[in-house]
C-alpha atoms as a PDB file:
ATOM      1  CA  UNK A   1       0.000   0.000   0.000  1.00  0.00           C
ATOM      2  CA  UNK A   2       1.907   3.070  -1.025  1.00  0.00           C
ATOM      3  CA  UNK A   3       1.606   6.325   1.280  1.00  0.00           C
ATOM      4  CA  UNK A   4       0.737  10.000   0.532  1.00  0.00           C
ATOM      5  CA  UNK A   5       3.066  12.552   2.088  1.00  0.00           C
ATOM      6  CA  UNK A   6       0.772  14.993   4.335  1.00  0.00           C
ATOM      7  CA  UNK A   7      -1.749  11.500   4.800  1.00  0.00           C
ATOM      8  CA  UNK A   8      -2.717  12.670   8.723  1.00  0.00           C
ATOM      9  CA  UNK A   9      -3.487   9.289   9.448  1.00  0.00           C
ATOM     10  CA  UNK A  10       0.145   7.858   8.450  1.00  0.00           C
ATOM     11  CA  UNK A  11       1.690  10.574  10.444  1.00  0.00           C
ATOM     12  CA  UNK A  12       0.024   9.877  13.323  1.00  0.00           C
ATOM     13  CA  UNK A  13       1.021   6.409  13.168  1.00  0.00           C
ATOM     14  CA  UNK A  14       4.317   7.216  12.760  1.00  0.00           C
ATOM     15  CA  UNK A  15       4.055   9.765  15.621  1.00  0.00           C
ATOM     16  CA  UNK A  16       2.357   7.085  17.802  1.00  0.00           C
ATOM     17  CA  UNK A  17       5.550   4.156  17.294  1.00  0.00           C
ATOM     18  CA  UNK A  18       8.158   3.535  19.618  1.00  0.00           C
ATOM     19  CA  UNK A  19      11.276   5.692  18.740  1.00  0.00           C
ATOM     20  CA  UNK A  20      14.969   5.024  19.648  1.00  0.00           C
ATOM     21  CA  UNK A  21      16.244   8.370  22.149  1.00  0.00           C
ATOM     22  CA  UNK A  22      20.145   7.881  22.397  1.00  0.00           C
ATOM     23  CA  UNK A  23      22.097   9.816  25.256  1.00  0.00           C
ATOM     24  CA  UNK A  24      25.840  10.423  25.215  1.00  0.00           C
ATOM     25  CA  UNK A  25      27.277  11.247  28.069  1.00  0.00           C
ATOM     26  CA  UNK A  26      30.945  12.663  27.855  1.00  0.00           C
ATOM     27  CA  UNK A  27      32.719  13.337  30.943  1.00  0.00           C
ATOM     28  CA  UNK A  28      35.513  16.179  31.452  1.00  0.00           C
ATOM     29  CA  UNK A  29      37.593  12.876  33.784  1.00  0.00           C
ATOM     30  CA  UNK A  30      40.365  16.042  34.670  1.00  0.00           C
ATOM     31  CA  UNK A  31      37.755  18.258  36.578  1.00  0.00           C
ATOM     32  CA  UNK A  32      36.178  15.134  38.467  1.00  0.00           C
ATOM     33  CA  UNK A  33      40.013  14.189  39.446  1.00  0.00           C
ATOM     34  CA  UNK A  34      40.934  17.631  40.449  1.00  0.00           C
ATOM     35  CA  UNK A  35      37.732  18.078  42.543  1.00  0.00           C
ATOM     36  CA  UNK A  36      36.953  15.020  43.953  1.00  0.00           C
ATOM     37  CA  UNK A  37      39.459  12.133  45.596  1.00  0.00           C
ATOM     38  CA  UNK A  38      39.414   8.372  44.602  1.00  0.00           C
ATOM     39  CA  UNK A  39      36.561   6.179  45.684  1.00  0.00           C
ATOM     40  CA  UNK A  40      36.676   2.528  45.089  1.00  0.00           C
ATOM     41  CA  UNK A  41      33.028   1.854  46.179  1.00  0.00           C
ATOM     42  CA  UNK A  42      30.741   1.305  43.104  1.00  0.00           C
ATOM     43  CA  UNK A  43      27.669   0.334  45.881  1.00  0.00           C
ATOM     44  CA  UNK A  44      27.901   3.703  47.606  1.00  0.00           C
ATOM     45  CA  UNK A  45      29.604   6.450  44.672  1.00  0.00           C
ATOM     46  CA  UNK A  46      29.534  10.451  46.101  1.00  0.00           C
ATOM     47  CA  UNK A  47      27.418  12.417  43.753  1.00  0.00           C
ATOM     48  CA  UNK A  48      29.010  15.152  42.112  1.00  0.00           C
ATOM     49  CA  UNK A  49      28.172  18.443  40.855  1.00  0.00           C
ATOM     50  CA  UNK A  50      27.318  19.483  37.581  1.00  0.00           C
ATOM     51  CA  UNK A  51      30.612  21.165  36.163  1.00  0.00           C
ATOM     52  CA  UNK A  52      31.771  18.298  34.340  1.00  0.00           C
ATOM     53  CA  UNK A  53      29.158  15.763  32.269  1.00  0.00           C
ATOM     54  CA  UNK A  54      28.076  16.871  28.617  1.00  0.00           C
ATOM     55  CA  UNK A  55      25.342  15.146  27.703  1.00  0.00           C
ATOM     56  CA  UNK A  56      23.773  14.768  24.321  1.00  0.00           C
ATOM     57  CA  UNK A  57      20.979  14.278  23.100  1.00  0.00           C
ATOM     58  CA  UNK A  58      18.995  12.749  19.877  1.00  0.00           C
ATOM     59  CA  UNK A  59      15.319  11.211  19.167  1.00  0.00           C
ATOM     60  CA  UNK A  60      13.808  13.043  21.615  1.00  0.00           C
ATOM     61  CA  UNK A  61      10.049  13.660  21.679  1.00  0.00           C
ATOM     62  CA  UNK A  62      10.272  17.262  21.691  1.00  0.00           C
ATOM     63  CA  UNK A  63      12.585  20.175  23.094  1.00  0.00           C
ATOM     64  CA  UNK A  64      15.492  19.265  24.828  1.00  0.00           C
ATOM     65  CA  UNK A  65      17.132  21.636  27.360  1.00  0.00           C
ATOM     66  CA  UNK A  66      20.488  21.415  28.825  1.00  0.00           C
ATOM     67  CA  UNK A  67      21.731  19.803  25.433  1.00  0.00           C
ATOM     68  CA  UNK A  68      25.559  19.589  25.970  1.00  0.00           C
ATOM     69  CA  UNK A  69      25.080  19.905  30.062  1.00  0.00           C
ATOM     70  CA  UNK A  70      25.103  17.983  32.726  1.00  0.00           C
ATOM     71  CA  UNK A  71      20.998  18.974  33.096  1.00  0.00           C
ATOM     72  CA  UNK A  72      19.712  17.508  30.402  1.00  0.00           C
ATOM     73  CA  UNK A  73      15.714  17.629  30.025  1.00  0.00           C
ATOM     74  CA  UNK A  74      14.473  15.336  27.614  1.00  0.00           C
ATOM     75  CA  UNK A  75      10.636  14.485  26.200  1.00  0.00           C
ATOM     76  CA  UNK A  76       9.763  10.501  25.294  1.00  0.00           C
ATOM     77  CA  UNK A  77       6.442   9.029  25.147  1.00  0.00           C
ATOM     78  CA  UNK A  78       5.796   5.499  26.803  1.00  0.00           C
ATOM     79  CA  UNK A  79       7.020   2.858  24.920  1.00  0.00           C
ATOM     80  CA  UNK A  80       9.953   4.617  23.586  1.00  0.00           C
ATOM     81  CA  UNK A  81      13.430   3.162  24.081  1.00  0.00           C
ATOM     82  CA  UNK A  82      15.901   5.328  25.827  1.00  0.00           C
ATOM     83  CA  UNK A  83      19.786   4.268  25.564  1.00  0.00           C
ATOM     84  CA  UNK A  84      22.515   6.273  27.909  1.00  0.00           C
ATOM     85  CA  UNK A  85      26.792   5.145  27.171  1.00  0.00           C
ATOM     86  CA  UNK A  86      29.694   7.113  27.835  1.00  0.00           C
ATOM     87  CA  UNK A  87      32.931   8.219  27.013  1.00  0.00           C
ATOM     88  CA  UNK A  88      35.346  10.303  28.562  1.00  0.00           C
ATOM     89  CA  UNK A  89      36.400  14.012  26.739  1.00  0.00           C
ATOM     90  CA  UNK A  90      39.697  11.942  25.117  1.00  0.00           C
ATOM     91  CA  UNK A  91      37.266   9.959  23.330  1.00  0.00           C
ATOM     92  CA  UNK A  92      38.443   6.795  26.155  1.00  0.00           C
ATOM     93  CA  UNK A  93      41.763   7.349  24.986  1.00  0.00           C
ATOM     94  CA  UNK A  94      43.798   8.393  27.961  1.00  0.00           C
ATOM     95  CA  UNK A  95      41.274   8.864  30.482  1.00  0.00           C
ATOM     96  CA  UNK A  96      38.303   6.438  30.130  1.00  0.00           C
ATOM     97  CA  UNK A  97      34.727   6.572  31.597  1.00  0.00           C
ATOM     98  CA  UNK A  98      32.220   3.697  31.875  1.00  0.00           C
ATOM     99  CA  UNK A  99      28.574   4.451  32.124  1.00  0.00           C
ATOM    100  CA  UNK A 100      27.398   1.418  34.703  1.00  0.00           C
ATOM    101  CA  UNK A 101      24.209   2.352  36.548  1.00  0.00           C
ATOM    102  CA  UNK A 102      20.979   4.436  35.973  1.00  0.00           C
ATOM    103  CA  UNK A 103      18.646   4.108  38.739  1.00  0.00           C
ATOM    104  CA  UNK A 104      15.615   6.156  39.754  1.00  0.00           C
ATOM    105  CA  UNK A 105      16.294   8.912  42.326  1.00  0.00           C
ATOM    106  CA  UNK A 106      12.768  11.147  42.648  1.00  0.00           C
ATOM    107  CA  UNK A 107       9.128  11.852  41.128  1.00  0.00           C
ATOM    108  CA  UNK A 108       7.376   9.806  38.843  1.00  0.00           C
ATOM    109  CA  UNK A 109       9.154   6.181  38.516  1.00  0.00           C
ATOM    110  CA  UNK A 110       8.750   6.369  34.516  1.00  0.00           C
ATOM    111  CA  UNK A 111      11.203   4.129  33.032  1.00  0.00           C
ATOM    112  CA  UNK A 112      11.342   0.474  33.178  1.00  0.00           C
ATOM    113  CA  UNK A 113      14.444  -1.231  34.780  1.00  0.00           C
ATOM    114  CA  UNK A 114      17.554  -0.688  32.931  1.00  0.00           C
ATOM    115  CA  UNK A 115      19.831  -3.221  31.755  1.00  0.00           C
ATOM    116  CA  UNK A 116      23.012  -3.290  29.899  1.00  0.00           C
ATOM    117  CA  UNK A 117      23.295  -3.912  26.401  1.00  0.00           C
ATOM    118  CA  UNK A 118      26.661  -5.253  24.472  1.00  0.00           C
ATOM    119  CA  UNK A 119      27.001  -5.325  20.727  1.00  0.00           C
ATOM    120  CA  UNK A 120      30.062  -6.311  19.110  1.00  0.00           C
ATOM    121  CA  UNK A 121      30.681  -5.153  15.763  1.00  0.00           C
ATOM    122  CA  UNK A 122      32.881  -7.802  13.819  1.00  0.00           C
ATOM    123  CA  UNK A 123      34.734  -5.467  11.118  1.00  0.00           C
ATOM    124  CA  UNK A 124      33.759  -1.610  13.561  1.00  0.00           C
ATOM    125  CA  UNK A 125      36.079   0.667  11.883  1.00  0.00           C
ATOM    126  CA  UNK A 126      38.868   3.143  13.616  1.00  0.00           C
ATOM    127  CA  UNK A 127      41.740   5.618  12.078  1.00  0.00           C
ATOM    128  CA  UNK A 128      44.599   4.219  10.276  1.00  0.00           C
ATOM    129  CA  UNK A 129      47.958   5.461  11.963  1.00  0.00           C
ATOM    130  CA  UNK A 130      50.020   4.369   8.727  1.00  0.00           C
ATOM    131  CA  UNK A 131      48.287   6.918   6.948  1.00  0.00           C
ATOM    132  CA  UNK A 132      48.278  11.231   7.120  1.00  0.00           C
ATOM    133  CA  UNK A 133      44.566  11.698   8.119  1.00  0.00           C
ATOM    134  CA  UNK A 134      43.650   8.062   9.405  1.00  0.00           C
ATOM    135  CA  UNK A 135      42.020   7.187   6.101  1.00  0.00           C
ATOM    136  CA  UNK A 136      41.265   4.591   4.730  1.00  0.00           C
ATOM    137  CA  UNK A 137      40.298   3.003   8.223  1.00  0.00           C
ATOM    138  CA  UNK A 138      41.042  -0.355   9.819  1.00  0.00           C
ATOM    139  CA  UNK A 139      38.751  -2.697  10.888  1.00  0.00           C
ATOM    140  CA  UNK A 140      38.439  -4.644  14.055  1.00  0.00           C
ATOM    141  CA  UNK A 141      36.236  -6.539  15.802  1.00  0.00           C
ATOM    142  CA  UNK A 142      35.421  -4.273  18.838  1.00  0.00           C
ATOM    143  CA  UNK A 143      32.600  -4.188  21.620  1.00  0.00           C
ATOM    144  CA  UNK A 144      30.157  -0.696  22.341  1.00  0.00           C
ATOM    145  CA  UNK A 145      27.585  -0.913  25.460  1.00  0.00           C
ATOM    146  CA  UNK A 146      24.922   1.279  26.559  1.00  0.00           C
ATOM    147  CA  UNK A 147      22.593   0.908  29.393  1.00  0.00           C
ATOM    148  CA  UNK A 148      18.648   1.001  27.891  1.00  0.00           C
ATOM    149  CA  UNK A 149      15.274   0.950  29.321  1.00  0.00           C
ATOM    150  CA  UNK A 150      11.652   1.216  27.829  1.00  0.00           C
ATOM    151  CA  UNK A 151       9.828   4.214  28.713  1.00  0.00           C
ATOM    152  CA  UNK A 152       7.212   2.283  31.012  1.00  0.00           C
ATOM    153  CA  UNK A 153       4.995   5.474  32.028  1.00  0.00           C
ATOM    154  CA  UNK A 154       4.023   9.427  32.221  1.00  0.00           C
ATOM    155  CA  UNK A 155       5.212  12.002  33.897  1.00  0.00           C
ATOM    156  CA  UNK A 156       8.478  13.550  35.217  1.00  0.00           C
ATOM    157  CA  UNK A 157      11.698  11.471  36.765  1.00  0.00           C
ATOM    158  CA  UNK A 158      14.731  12.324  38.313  1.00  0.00           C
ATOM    159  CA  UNK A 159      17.275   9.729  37.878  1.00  0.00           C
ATOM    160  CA  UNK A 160      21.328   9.561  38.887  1.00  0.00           C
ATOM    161  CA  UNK A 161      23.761   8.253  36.118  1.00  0.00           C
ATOM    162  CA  UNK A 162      26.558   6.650  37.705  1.00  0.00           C
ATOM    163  CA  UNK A 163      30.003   6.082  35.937  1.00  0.00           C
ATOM    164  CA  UNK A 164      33.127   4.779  36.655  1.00  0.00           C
ATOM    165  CA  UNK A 165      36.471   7.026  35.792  1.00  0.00           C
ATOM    166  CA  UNK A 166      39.451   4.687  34.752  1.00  0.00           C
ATOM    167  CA  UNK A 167      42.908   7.146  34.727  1.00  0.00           C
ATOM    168  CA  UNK A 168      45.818   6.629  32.259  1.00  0.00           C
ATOM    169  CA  UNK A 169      48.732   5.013  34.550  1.00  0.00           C
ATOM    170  CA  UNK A 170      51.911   6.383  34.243  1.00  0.00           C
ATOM    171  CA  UNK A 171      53.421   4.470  32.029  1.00  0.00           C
ATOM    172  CA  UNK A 172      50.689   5.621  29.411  1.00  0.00           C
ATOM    173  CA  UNK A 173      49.845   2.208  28.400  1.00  0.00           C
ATOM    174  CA  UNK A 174      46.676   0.740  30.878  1.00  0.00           C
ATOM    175  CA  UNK A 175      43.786   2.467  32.817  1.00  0.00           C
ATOM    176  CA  UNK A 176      43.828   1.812  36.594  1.00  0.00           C
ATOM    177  CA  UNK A 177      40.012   2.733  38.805  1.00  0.00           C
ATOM    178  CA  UNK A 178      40.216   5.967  39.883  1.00  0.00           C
ATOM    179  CA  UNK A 179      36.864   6.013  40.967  1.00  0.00           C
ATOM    180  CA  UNK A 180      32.922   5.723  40.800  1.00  0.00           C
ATOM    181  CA  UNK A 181      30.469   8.369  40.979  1.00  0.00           C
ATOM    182  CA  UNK A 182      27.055  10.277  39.985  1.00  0.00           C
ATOM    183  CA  UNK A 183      24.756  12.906  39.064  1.00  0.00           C
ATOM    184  CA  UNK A 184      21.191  13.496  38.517  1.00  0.00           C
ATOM    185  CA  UNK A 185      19.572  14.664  35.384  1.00  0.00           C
ATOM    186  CA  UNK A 186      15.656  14.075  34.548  1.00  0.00           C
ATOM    187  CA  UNK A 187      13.220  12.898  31.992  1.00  0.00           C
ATOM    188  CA  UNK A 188       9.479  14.358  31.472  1.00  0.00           C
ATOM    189  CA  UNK A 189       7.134  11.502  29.223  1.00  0.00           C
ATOM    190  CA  UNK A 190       3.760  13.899  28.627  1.00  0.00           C
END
């Protein structure tokens, strides 16, 4: 059955599917390590203030405020899929940051338990150092996760996302715990 642009009825049901809402989360790792001291606890993690996240954000169901802060507002309606995964500012490079935890912190409870979510990507591409500007690429069999939840109902939640900050040892070769923490941004499903 073909379609007619403008056809009301097909853009409703369009408007009316689930839709994918993707969050990235990029931490400034040198701010949280100048301002706050190691902690090795992942159970109990010190919250931190909102100087150093960056989050972005795309699929939402409307405006999003904060885009690029650590107070990111976004709109979903129930049913939608929401995915969070993180990265420090060097891209995981020297610093590295792990998104591990999104849990429900106050107001309306409107997301459905979160659970982590691996894909590994059999040929996932990355710059070629043998070359001037990386290209063509490499390819490599390498592993992305994000934490996801269904949007279960309406209304507004405040949530914490907790990550875990892995610093560059000395040597400049691994990535030792420095520590785990979190912050709280919220979600608003009309």
């Amino acid at each position: 059955m073909a379609t007619v642009p403008g056809n009301s009825a097909v853009d409703d049901a369009l408007a009316a599917s689930p839709q994918q809402v993707n969050i990235l989360v990029v931490i400034d790792t040198e701010y949280v390590k100048a301002h706050y001291p190691p902690n090795s606890s992942s159970d109990s993690p010190p919250g931190i203030d909102h100087n150093s996240q960056f989050m972005i954000c795309t699929g939402s169901r409307g405006d999003v405020t904060g885009q690029g802060s650590a107070d990111l507002s976004f709109k979903a309606n129930v049913g939608d899929n929401v995915s969070f995964t993180g990265v420090s500012i060097y891209d995981n490079s020297d610093d590295a940051v792990i998104v591990y935890g999104i849990k429900y912190w106050n107001g309306d409870k409107v997301f459905n338990q979160f659970v982590p979510n691996v894909v590994t990507r059999k040929n996932a591409v990355f710059p070629n150092p043998e070359t001037s500007n990386g290209i063509p690429p490499l390819q490599e069999q390498l592993t992305f996760a994000t934490y996801d939840a269904k949007i279960a109902r309406s209304g507004k939640e405040n949530f914490y996302v907790y990550f875990a900050l892995y610093k560059l040892s000395d040597d400049g070769q691994s990535q030792n715990l420095y520590g785990y923490y979190y912050w709280d941004p919220q979600i608003i499903v009309p």
